[in-house]
N, C-alpha and C. Protein backbone atom coordinates (compact mmCIF):
# COMPACT_ATOMS: atom_id res chain seq x y z
N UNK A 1 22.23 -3.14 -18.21
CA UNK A 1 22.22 -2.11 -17.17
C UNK A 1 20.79 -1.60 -17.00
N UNK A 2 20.40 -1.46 -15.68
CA UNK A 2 18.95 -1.12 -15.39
C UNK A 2 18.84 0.53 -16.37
N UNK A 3 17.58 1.12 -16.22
CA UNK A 3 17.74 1.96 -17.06
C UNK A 3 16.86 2.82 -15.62
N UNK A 4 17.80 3.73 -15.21
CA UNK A 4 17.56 4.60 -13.97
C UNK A 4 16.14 5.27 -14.30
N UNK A 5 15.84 6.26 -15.26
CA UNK A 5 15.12 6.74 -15.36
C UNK A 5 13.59 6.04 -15.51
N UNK A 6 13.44 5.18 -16.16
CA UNK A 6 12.43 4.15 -16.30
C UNK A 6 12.07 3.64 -14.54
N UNK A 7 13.57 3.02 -13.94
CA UNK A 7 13.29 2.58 -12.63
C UNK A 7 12.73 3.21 -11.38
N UNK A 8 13.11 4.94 -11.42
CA UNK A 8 13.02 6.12 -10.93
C UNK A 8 11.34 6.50 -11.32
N UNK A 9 11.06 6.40 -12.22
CA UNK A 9 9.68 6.56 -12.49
C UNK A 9 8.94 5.61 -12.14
N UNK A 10 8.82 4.17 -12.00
CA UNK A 10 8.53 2.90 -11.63
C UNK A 10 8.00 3.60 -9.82
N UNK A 11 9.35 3.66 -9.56
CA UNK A 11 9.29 3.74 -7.80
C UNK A 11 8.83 4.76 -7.19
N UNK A 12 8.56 5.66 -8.41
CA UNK A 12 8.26 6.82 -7.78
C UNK A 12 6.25 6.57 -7.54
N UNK A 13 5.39 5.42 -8.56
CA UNK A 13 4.64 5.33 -9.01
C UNK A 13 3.73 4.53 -7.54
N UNK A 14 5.23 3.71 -7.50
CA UNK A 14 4.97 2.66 -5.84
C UNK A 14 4.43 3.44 -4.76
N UNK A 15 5.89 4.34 -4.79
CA UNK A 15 5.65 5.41 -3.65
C UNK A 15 4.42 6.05 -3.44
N UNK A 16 3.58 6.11 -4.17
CA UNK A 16 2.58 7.24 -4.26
C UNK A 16 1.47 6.22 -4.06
N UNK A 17 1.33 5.02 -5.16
CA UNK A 17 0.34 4.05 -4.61
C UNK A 17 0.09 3.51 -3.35
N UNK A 18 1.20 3.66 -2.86
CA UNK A 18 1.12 3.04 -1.40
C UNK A 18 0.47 3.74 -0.16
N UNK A 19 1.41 5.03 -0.56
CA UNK A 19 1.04 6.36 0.09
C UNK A 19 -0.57 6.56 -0.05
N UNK A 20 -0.98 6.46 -0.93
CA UNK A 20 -2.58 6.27 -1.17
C UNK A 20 -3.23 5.45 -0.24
N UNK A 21 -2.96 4.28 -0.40
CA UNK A 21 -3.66 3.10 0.41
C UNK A 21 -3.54 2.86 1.56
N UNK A 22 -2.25 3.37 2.06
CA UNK A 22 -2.03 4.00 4.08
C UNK A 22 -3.28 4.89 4.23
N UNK A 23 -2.92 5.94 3.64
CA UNK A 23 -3.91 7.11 3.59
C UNK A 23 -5.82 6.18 3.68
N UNK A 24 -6.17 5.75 2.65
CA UNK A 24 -7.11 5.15 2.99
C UNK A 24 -7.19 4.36 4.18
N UNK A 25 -6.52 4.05 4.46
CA UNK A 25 -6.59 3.04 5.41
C UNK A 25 -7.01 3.67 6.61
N UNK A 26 -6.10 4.40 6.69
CA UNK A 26 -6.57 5.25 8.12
C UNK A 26 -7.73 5.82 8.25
N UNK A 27 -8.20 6.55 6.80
CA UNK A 27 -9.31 7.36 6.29
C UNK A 27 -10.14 6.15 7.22
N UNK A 28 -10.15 4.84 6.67
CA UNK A 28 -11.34 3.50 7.42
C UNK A 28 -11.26 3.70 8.84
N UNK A 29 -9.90 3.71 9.35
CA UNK A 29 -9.61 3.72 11.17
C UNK A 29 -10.45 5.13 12.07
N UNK A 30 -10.47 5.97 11.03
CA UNK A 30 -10.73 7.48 11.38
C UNK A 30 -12.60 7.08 11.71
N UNK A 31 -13.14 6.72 10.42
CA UNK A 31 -14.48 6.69 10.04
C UNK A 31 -14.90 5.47 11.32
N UNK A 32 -14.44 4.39 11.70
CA UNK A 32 -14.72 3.70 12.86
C UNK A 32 -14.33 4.23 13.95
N UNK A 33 -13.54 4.76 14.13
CA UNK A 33 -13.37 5.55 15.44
C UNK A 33 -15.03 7.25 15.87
N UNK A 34 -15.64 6.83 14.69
CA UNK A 34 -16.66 8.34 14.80
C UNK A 34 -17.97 7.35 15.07
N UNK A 35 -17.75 5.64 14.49
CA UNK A 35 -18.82 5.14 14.49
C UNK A 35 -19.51 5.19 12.93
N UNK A 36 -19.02 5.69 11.55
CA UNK A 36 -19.20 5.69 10.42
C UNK A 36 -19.68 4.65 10.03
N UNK A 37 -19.95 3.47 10.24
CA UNK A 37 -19.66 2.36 9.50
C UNK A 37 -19.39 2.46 8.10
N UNK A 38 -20.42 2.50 7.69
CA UNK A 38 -20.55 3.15 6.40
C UNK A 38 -19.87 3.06 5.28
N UNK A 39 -19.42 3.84 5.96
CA UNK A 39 -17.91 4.39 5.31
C UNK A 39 -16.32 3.50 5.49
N UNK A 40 -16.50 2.92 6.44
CA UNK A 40 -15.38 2.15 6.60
C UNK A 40 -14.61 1.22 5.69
N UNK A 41 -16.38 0.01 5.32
CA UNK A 41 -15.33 -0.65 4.22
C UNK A 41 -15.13 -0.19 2.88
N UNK A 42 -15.82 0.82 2.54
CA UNK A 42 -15.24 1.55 1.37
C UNK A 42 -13.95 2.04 1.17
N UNK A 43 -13.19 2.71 2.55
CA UNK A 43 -12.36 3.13 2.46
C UNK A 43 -11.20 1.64 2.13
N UNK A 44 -11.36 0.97 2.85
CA UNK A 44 -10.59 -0.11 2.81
C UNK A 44 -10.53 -0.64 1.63
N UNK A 45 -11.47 -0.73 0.84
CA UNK A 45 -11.45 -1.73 -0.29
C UNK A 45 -10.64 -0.61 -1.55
N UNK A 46 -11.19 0.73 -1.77
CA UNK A 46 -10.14 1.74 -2.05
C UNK A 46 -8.70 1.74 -1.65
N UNK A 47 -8.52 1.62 -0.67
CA UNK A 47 -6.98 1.18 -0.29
C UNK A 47 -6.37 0.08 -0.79
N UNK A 48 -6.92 -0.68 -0.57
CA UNK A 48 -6.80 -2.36 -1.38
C UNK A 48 -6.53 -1.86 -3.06
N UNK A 49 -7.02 -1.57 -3.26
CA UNK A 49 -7.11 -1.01 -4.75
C UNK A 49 -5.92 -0.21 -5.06
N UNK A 50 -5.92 1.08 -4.00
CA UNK A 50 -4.10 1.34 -4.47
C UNK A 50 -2.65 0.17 -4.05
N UNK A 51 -3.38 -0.14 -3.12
CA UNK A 51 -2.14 -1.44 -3.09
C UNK A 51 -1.97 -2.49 -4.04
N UNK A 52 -2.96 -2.72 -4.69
CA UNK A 52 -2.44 -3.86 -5.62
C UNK A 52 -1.74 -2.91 -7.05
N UNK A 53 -2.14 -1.59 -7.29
CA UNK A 53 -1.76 -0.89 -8.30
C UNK A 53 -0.03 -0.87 -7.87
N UNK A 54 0.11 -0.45 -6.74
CA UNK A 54 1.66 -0.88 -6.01
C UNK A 54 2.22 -2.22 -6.50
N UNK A 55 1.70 -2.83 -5.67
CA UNK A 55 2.17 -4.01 -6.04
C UNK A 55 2.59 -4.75 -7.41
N UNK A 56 1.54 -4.37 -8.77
CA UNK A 56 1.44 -4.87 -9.88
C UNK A 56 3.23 -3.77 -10.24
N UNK A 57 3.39 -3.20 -9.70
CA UNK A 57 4.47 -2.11 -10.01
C UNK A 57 5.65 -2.86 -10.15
N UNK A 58 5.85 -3.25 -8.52
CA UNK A 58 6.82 -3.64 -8.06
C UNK A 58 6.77 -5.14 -8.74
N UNK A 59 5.83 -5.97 -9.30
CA UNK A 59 6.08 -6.80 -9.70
C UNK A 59 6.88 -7.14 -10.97
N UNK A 60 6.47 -5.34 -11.86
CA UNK A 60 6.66 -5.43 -13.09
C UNK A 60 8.50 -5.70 -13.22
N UNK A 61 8.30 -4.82 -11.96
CA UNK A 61 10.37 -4.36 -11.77
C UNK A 61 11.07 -5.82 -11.69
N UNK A 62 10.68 -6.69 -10.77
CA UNK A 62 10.85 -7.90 -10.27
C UNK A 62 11.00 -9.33 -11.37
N UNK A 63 9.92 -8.60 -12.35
CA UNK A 63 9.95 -9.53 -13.25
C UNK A 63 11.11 -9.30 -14.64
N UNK A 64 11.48 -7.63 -14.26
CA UNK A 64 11.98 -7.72 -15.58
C UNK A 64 13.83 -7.85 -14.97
N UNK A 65 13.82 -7.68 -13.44
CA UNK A 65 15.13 -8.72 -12.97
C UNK A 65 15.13 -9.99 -13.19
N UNK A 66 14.68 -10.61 -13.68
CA UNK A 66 14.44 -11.91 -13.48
C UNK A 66 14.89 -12.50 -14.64
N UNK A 67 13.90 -11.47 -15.79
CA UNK A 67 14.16 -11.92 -17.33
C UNK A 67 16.13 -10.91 -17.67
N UNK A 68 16.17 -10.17 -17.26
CA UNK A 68 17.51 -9.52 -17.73
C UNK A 68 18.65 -9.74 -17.09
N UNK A 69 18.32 -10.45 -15.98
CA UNK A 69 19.23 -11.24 -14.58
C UNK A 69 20.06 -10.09 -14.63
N UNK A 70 19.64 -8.70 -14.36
CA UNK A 70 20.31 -7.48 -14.06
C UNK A 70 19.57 -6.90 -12.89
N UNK A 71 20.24 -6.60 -11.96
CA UNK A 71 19.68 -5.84 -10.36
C UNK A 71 19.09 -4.70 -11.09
N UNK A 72 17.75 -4.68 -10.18
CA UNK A 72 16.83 -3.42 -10.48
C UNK A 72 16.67 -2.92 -9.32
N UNK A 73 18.12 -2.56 -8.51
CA UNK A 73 17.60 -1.66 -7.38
C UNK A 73 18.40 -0.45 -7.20
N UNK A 74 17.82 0.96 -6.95
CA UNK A 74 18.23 1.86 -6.05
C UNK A 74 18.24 1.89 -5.09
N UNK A 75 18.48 3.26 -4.74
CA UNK A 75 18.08 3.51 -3.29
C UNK A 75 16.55 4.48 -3.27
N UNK A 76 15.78 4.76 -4.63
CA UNK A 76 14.79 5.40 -4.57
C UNK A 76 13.67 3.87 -3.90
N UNK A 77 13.94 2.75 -5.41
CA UNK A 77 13.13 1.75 -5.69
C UNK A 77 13.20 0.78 -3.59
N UNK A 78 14.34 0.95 -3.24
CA UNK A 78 14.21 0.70 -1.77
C UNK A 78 13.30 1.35 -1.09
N UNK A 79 13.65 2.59 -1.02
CA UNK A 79 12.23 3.22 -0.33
C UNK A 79 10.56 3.27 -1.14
N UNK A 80 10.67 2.61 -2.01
CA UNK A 80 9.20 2.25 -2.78
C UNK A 80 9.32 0.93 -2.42
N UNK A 81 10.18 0.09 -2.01
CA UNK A 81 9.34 -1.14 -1.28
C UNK A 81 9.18 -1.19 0.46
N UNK A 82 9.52 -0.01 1.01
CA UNK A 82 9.92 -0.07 2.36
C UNK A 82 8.43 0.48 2.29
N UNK A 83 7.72 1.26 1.70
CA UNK A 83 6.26 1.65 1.18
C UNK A 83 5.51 0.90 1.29
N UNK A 84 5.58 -0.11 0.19
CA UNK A 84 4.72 -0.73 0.31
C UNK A 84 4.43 -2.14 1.49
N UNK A 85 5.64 -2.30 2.13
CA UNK A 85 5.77 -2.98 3.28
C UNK A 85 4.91 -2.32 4.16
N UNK A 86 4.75 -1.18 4.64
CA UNK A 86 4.32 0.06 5.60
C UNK A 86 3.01 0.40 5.41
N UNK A 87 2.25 -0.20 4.35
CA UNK A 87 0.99 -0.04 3.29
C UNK A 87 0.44 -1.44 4.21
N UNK A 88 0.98 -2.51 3.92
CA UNK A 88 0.36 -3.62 3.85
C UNK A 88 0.21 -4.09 6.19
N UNK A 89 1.24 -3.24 6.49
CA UNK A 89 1.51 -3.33 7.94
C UNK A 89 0.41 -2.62 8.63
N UNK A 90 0.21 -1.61 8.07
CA UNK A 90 -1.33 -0.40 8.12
C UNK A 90 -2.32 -0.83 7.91
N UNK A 91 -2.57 -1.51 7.02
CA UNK A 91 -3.90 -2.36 6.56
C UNK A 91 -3.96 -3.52 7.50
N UNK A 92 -2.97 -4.30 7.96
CA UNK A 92 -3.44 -5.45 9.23
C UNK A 92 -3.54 -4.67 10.46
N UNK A 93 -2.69 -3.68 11.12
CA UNK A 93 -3.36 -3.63 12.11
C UNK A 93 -4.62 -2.42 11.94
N UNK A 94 -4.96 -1.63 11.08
CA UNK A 94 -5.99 -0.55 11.09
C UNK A 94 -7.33 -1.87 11.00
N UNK A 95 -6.97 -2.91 9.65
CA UNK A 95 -8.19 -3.79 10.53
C UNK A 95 -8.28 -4.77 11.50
N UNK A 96 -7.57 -4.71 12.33
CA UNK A 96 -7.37 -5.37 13.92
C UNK A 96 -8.07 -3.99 14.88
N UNK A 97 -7.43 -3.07 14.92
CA UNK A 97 -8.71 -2.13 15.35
C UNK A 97 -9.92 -1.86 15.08
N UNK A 98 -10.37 -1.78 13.60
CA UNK A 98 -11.58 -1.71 13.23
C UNK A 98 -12.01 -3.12 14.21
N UNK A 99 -11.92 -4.21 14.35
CA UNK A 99 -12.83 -5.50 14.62
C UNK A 99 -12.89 -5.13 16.17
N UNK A 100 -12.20 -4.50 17.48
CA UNK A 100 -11.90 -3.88 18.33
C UNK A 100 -12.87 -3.03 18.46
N UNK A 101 -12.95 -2.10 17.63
CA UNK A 101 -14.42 -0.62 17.49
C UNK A 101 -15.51 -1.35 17.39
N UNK A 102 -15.63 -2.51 16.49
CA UNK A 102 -16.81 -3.17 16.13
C UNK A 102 -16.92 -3.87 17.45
N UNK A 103 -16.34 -4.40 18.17
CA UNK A 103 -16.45 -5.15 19.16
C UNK A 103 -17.17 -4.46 20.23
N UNK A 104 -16.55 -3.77 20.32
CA UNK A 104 -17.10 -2.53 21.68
C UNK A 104 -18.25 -1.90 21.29
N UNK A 105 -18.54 -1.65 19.91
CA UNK A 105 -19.89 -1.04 19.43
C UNK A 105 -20.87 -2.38 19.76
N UNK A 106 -20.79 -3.16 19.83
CA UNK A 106 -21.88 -4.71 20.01
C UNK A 106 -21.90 -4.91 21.69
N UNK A 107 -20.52 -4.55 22.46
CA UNK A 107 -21.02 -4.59 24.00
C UNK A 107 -21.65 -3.56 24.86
């Protein structure tokens, strides 16, 4: 049997990493939208950085379904991957705009 509290703390860990790396992300979209450069890919690569801390999360969960062939899901650990889905969706298009800002800054 999964052990709720362990899993609950897991997702709660996602949630927040992810939440981080949206957050950066935009922080990059914000800083190109002023003309920052600067600042842009820092923010991004910081974001990157809470996303893989996410990710290594969700992997840990994933892996230890795998080894205990016992479901490791709630309904918390759902919304910690609906997160990090929403993380990684933010990061392609915030840099599809950034290349857009950059574009228009060169014409």
């Amino acid at each position: 049997m999964a052990d709720v509290t362990k899993l609950s703390e897991c997702a709660m860990q996602i949630v927040t990493y992810a939440g981080c790396a949206k957050s950066c992300y935009m922080q990059a979209l914000q800083e190109a939208k002023k003309g920052n450069w600067e600042l842009v890919e820092p923010r991004i690569r910081e974001g990157e950085q809470f996303y893989r801390q996410a990710h290594e999360q969700h992997g840990e969960i994933l892996l230890k379904e795998v080894n205990t062939l016992e479901p490791q899901i709630t309904l918390l650990m759902s919304h910690a991957e609906d997160q990090i889905m929403s993380a990684e969706l933010v990061r392609v298009l915030v840099e599809e705009l950034i290349e857009i800002y950059t574009n228009q800054k060169g014409a």
